[in-house]
N, C-alpha and C. Protein backbone atom coordinates (compact mmCIF):
# COMPACT_ATOMS: atom_id res chain seq x y z
N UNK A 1 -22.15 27.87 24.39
CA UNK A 1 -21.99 29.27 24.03
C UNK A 1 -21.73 30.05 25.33
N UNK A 2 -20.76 31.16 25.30
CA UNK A 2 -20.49 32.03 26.31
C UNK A 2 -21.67 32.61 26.55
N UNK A 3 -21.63 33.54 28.11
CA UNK A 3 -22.04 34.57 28.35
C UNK A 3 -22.03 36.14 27.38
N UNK A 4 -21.11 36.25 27.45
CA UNK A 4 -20.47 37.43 26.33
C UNK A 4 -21.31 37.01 25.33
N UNK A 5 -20.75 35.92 24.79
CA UNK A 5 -21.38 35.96 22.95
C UNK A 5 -22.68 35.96 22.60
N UNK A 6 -23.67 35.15 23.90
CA UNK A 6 -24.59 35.01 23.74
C UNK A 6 -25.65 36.89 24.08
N UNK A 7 -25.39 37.71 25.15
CA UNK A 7 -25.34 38.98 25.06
C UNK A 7 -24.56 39.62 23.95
N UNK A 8 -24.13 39.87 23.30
CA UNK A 8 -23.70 40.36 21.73
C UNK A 8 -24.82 39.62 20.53
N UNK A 9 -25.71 38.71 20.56
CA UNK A 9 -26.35 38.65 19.81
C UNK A 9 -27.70 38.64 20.14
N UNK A 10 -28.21 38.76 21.68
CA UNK A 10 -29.32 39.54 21.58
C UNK A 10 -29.39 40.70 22.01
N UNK A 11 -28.26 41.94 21.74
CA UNK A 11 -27.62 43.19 21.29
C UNK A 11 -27.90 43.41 19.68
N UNK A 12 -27.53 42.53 18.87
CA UNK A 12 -27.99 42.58 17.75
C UNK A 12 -29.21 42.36 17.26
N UNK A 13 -29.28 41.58 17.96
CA UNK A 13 -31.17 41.30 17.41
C UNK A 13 -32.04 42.42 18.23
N UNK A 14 -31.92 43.04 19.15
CA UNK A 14 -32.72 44.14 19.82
C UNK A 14 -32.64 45.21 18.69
N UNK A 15 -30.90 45.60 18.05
CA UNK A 15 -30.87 46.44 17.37
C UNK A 15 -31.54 46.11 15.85
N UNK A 16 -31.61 45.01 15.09
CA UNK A 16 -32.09 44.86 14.01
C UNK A 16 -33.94 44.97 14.34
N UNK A 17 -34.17 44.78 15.27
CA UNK A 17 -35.53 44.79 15.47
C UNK A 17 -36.46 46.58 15.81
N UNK A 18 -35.70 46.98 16.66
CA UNK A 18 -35.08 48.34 16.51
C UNK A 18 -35.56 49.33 15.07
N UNK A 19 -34.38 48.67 14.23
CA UNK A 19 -34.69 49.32 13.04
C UNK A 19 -35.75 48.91 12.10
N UNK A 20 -36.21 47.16 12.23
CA UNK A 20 -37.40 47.05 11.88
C UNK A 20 -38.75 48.05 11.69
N UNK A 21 -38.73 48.12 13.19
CA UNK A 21 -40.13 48.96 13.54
C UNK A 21 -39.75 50.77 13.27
N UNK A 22 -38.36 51.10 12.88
CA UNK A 22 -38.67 52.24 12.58
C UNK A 22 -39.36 52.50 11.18
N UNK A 23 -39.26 51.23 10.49
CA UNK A 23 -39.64 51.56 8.47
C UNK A 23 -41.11 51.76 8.78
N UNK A 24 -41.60 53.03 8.15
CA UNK A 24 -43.07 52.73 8.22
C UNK A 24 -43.86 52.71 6.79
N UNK A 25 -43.43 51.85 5.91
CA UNK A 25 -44.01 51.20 4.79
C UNK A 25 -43.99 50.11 5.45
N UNK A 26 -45.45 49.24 5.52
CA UNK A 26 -45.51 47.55 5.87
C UNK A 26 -44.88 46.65 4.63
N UNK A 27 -44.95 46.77 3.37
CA UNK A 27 -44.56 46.05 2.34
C UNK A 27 -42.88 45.60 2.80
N UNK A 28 -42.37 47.27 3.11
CA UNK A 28 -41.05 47.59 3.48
C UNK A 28 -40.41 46.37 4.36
N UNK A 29 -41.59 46.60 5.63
CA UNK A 29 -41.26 46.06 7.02
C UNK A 29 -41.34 44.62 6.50
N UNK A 30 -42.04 44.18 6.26
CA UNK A 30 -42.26 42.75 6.14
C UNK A 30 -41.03 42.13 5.06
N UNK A 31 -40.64 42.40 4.20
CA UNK A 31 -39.28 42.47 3.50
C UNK A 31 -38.27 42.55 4.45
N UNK A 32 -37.88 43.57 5.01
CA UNK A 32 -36.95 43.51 6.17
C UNK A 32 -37.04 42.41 7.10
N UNK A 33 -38.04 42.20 7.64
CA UNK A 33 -37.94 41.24 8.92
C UNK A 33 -37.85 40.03 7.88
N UNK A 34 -38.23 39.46 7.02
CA UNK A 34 -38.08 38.63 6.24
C UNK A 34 -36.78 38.51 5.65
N UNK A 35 -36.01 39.15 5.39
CA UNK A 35 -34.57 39.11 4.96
C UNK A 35 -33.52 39.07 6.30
N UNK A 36 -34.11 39.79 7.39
CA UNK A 36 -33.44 39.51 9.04
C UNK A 36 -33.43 37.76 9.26
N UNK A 37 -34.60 37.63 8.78
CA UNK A 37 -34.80 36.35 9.51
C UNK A 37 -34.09 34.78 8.32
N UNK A 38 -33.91 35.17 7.08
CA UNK A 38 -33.45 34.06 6.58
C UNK A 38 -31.86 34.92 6.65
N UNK A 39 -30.95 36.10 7.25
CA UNK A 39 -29.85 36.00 7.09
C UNK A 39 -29.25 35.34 8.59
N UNK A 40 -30.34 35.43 9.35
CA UNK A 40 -30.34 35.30 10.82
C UNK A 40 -29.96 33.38 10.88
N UNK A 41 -31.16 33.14 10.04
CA UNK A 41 -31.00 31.36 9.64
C UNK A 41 -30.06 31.22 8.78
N UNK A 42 -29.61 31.66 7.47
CA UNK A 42 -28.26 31.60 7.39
C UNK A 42 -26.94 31.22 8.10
N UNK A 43 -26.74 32.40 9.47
CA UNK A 43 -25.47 32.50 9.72
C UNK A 43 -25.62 31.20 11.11
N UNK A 44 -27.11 30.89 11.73
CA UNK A 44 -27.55 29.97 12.27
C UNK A 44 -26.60 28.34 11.65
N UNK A 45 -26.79 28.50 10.65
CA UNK A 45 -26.97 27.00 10.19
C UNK A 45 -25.59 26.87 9.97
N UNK A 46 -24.40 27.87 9.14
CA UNK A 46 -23.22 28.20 9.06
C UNK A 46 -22.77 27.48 10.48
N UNK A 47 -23.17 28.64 11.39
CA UNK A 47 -22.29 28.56 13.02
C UNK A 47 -22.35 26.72 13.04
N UNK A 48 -23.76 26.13 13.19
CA UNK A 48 -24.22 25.11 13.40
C UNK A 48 -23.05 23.73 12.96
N UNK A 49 -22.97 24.16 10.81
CA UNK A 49 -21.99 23.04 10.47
C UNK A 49 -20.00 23.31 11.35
N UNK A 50 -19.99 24.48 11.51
CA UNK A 50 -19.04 24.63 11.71
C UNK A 50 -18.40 23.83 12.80
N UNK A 51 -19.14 24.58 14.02
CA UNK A 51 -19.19 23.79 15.22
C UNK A 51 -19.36 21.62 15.38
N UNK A 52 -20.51 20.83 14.20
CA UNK A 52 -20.96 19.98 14.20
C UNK A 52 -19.19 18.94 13.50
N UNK A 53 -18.88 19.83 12.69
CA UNK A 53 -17.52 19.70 11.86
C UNK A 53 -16.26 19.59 12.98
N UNK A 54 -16.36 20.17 13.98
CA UNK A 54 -14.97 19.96 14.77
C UNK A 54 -15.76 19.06 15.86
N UNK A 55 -16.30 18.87 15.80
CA UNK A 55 -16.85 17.65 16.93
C UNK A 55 -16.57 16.59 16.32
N UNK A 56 -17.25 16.24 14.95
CA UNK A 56 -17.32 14.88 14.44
C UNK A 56 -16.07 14.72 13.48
N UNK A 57 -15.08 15.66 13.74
CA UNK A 57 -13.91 15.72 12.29
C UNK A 57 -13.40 13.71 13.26
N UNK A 58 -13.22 14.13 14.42
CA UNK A 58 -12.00 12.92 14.58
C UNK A 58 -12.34 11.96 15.19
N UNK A 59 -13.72 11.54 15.50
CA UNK A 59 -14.93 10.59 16.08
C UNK A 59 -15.09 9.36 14.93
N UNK A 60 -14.56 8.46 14.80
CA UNK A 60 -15.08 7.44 13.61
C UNK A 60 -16.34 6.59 14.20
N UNK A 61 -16.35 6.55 12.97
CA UNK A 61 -17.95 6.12 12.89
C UNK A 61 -18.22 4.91 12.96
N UNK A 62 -19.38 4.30 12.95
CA UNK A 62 -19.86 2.76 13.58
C UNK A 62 -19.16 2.07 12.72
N UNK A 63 -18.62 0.99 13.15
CA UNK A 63 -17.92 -0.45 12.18
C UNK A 63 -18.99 -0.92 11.68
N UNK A 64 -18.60 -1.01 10.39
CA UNK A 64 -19.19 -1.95 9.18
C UNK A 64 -19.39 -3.48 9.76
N UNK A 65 -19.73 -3.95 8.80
CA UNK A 65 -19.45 -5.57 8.45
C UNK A 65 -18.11 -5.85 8.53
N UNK A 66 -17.73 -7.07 8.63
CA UNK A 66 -16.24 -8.00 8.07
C UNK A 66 -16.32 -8.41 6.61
N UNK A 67 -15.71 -8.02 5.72
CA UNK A 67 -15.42 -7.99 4.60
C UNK A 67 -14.64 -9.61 4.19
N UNK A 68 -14.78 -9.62 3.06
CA UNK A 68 -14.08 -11.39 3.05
C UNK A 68 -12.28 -11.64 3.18
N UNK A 69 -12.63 -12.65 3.29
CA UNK A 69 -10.68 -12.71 3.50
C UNK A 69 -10.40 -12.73 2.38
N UNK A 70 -9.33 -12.29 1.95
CA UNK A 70 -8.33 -11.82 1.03
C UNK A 70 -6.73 -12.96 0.87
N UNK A 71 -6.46 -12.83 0.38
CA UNK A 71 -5.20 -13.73 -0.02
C UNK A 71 -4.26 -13.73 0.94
N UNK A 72 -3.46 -14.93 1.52
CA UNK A 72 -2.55 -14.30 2.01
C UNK A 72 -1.38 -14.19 1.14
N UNK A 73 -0.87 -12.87 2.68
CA UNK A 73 0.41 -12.41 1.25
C UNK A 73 1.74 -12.84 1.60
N UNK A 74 3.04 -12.68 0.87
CA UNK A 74 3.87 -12.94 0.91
C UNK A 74 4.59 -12.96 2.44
N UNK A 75 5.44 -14.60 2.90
CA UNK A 75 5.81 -14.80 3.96
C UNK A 75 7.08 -13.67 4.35
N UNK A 76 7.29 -12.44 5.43
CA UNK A 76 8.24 -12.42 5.78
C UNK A 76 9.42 -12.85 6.17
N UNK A 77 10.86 -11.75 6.36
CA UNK A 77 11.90 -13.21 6.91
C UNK A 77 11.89 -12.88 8.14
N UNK A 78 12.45 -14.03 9.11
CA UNK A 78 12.38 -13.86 10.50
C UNK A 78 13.30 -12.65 10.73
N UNK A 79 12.58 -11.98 12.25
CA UNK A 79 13.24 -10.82 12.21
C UNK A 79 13.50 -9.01 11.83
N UNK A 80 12.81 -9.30 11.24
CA UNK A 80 12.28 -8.29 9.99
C UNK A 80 11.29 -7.75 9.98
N UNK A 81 11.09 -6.81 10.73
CA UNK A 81 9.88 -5.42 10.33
C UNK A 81 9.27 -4.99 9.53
N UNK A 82 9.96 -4.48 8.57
CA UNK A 82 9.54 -3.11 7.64
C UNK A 82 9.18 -4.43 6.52
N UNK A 83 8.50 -3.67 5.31
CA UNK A 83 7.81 -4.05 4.07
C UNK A 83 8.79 -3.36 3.23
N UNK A 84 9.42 -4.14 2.21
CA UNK A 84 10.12 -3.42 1.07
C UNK A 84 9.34 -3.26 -0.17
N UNK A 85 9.49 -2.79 -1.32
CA UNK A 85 8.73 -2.29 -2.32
C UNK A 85 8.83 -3.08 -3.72
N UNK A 86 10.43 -3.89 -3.50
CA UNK A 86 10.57 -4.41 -4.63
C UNK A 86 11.42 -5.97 -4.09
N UNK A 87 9.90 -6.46 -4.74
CA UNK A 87 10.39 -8.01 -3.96
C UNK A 87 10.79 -8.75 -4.78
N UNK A 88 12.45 -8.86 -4.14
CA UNK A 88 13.71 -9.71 -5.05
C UNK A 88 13.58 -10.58 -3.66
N UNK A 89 14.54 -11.53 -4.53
CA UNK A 89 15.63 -12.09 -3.75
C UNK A 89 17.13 -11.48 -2.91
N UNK A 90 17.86 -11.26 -2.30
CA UNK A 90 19.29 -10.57 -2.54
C UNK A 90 20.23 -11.47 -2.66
N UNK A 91 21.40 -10.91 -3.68
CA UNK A 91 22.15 -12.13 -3.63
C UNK A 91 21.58 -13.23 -4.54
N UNK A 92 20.50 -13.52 -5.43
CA UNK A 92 19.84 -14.49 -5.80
C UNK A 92 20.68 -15.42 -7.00
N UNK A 93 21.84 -14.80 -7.34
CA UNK A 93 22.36 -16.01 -8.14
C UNK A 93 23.56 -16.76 -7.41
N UNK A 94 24.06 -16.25 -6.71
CA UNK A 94 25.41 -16.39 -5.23
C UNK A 94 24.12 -18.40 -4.86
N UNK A 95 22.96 -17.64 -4.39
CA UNK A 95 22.40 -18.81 -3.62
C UNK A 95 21.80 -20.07 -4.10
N UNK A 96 21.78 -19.45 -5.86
CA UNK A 96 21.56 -20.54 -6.65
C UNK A 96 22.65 -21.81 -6.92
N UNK A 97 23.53 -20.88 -7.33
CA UNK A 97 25.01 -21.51 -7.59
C UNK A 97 25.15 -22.38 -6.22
N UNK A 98 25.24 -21.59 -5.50
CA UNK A 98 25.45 -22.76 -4.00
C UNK A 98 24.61 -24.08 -3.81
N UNK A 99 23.29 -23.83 -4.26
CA UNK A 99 22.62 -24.94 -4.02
C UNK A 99 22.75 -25.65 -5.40
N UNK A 100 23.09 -25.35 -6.18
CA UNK A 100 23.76 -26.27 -7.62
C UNK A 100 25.06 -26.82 -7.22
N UNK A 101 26.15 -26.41 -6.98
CA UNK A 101 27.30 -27.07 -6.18
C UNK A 101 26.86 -28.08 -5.60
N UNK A 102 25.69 -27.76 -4.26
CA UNK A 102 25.32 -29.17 -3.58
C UNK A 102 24.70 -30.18 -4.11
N UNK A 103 24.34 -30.03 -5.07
CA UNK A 103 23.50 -31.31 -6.17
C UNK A 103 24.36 -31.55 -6.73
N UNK A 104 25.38 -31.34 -7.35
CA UNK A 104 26.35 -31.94 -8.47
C UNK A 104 27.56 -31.99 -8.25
N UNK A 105 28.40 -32.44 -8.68
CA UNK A 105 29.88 -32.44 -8.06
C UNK A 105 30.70 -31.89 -9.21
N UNK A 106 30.06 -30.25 -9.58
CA UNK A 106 31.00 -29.58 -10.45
C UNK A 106 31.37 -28.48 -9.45
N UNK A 107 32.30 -27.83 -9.85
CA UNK A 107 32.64 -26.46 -9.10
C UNK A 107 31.98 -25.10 -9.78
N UNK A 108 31.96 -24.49 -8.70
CA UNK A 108 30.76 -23.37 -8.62
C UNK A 108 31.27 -22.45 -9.68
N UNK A 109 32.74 -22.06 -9.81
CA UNK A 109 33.29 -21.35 -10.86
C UNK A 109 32.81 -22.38 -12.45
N UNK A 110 32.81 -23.17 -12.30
CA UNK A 110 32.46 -23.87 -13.66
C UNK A 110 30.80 -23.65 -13.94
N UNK A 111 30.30 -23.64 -13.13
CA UNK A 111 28.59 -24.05 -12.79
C UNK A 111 28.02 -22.48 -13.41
N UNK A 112 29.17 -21.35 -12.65
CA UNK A 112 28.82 -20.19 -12.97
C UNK A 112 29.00 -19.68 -14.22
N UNK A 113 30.38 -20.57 -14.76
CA UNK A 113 31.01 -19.64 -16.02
C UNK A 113 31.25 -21.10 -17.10
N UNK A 114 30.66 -21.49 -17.66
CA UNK A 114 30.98 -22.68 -17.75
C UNK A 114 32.02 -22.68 -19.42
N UNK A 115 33.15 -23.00 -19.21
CA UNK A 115 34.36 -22.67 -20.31
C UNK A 115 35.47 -23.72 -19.99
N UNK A 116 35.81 -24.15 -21.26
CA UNK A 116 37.39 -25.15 -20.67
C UNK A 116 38.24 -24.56 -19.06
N UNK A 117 38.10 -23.11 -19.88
CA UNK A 117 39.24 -22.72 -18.64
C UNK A 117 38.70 -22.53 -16.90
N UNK A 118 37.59 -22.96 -17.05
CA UNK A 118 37.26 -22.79 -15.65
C UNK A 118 36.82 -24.50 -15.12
N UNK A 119 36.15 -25.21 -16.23
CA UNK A 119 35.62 -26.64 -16.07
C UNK A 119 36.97 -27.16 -16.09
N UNK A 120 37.78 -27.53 -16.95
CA UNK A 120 38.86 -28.01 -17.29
C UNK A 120 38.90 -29.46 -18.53
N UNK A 121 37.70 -29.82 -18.27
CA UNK A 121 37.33 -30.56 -19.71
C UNK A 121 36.23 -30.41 -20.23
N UNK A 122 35.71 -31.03 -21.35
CA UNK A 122 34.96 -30.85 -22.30
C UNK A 122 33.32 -31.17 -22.11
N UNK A 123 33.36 -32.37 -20.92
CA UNK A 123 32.43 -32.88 -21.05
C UNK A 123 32.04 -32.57 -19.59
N UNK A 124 32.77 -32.24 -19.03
CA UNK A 124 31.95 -31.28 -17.64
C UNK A 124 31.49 -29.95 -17.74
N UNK A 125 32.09 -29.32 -19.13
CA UNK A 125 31.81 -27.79 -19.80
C UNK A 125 29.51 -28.25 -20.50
N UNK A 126 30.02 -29.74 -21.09
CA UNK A 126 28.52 -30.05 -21.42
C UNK A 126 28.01 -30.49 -20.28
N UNK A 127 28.30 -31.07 -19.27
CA UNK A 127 27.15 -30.94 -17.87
C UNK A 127 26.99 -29.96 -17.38
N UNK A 128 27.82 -28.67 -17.77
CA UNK A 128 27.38 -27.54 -16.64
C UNK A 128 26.60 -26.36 -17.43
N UNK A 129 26.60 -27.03 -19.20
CA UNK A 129 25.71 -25.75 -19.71
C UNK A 129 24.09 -25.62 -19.03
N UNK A 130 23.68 -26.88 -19.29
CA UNK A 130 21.93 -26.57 -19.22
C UNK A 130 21.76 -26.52 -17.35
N UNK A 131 22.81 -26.65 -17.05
CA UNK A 131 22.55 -26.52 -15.10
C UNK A 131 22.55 -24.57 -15.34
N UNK A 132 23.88 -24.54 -15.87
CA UNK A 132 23.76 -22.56 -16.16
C UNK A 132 22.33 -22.11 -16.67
N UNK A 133 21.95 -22.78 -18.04
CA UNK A 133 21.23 -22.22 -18.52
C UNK A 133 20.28 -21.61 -17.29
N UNK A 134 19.36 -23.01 -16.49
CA UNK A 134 18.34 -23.06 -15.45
C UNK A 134 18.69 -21.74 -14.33
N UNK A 135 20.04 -21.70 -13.89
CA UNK A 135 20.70 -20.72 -12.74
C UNK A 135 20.03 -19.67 -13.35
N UNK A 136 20.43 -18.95 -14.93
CA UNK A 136 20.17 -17.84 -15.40
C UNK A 136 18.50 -17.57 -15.79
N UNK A 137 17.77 -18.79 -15.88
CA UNK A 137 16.43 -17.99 -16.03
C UNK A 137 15.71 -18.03 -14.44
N UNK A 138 16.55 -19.06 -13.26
CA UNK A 138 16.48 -18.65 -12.01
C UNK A 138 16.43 -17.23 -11.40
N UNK A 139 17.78 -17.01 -11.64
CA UNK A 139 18.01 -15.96 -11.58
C UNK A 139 16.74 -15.01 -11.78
N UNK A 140 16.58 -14.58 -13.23
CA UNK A 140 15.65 -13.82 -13.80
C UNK A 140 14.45 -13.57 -12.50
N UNK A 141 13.48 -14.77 -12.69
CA UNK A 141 12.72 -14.99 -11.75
C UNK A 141 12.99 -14.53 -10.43
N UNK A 142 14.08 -14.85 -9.28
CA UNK A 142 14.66 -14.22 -8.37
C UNK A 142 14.16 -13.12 -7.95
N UNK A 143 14.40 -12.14 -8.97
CA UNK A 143 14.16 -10.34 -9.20
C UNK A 143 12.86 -10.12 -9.32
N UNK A 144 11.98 -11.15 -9.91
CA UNK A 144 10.52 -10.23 -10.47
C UNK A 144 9.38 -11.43 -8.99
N UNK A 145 10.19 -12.17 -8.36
CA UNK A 145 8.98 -13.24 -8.10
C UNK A 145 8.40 -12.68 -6.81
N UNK A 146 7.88 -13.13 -6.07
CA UNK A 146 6.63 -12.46 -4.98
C UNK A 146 6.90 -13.10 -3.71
N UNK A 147 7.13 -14.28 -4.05
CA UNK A 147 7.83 -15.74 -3.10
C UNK A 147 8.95 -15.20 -1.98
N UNK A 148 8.48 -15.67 -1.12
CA UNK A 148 9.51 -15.55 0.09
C UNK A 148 10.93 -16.36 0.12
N UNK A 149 11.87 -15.98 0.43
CA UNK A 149 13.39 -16.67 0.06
C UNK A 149 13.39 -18.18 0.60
N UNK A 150 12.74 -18.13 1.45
CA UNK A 150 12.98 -19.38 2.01
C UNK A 150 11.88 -20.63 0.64
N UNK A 151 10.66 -20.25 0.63
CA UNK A 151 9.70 -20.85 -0.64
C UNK A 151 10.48 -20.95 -1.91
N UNK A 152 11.04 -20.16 -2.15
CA UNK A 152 11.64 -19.80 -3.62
C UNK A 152 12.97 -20.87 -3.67
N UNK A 153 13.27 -20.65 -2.48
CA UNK A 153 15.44 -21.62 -2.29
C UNK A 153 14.51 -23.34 -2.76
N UNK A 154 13.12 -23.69 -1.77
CA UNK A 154 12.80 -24.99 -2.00
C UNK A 154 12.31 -25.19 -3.63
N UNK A 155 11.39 -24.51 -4.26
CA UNK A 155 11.35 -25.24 -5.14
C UNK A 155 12.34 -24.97 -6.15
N UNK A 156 13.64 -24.17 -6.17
CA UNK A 156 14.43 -24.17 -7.01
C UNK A 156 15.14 -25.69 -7.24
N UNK A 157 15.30 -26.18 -5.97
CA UNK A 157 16.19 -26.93 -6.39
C UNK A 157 15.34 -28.27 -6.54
N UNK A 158 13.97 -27.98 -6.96
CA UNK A 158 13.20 -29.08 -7.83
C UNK A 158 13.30 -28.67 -9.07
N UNK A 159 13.69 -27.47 -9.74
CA UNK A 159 13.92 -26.87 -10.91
C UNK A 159 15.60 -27.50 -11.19
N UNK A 160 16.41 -27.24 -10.70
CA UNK A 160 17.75 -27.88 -10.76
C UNK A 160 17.99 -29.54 -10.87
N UNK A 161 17.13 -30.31 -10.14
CA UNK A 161 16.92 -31.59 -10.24
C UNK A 161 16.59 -32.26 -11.56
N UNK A 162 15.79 -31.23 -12.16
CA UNK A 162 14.62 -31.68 -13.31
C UNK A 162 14.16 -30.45 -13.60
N UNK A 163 14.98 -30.21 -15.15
CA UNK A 163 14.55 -28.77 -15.54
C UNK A 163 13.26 -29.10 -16.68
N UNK A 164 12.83 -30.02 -16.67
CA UNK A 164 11.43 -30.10 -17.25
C UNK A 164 10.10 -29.72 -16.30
N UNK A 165 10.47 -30.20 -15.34
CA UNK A 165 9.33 -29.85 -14.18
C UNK A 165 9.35 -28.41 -13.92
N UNK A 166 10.13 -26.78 -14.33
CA UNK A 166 10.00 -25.82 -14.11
C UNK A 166 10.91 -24.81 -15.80
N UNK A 167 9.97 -25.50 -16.77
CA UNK A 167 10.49 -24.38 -17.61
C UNK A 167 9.52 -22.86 -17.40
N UNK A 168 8.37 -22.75 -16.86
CA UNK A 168 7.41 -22.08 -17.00
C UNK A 168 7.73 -21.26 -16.03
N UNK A 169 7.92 -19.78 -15.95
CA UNK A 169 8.49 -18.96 -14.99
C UNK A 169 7.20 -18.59 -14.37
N UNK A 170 5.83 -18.61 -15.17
CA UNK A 170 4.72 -18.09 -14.09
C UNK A 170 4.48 -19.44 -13.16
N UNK A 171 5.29 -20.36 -12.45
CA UNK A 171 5.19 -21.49 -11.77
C UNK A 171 5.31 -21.10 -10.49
N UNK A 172 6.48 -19.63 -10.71
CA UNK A 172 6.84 -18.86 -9.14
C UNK A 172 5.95 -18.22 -9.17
């Protein structure tokens, strides 16, 4: 507390005391100094939080315990900073198709679209349906899964190998 401020309030208190002793009813007086003294502790305790409040606003406080470990979470890609909000794949049917090309010896336009006019016969149109089918509920998955691209590329193409071993999409 200043000089100044601290002279301005025993200025005030000389003067409230002052007028104390002029009341000459005691019932009076004793009421007065009694209402001096809890507005006095009042503005006391006020000043007090005020002051206690900008000291301790930006002071943190003692460390706790260590809390338990928690899951880990999804692998970043190399390189890469920031956290995105909606964890896809990009590109996720482009990279399917590619790694279906490398397992089979159909073409990627057939693999993708699978029709006479793109397969060119009948019975490579029936090897490339249920490989599509798998791409497209790949796919799906792709968009909603949690899995890091690199986790997700490996076990796809245990899903492509053997689409019995991954009909179950909660597998990603």
């Amino acid at each position: 507390m200043e000089l100044s401020t601290f002279l301005i309030l025993i200025i005030i208190v000389l003067i409230l005391i002052s007028i104390g002793f002029m009341i000459p009813e005691t019932k009076y007086k004793v009421a007065y100094f009694m209402i001096v003294c809890l507005f006095g502790l009042t503005i006391l305790n006020v000043y007090l939080s005020i002051i206690y409040y900008i000291h301790l606003r930006n002071e943190p406080g003692t460390p706790g315990a260590i809390g338990n470990k928690g899951p880990t979470g999804v692998k970043g890609l190399p390189g890469k900073c920031s956290f995105t909000e909606t964890c896809e794949i990009k590109k996720a049917r482009e990279k399917i198709v590619d790694i279906a090309n490398s397992m089979y010896s159909i073409s990627k336009d057939c693999i993708d679209n699978p029709s006479i006019s793109t397969c060119g016969d009948q019975e490579t149109v029936e090897n490339a349906m249920p490989i599509n089918q798998q791409i497209n509920m790949l796919e799906q998955i792709a968009y909603n899964t949690n899995m890091a691209e690199d986790d997700f590329m490996t076990k796809i193409k245990v899903c492509l190998e053997d689409s019995n071993n991954c009909m179950d999409p909660t597998d990603f």
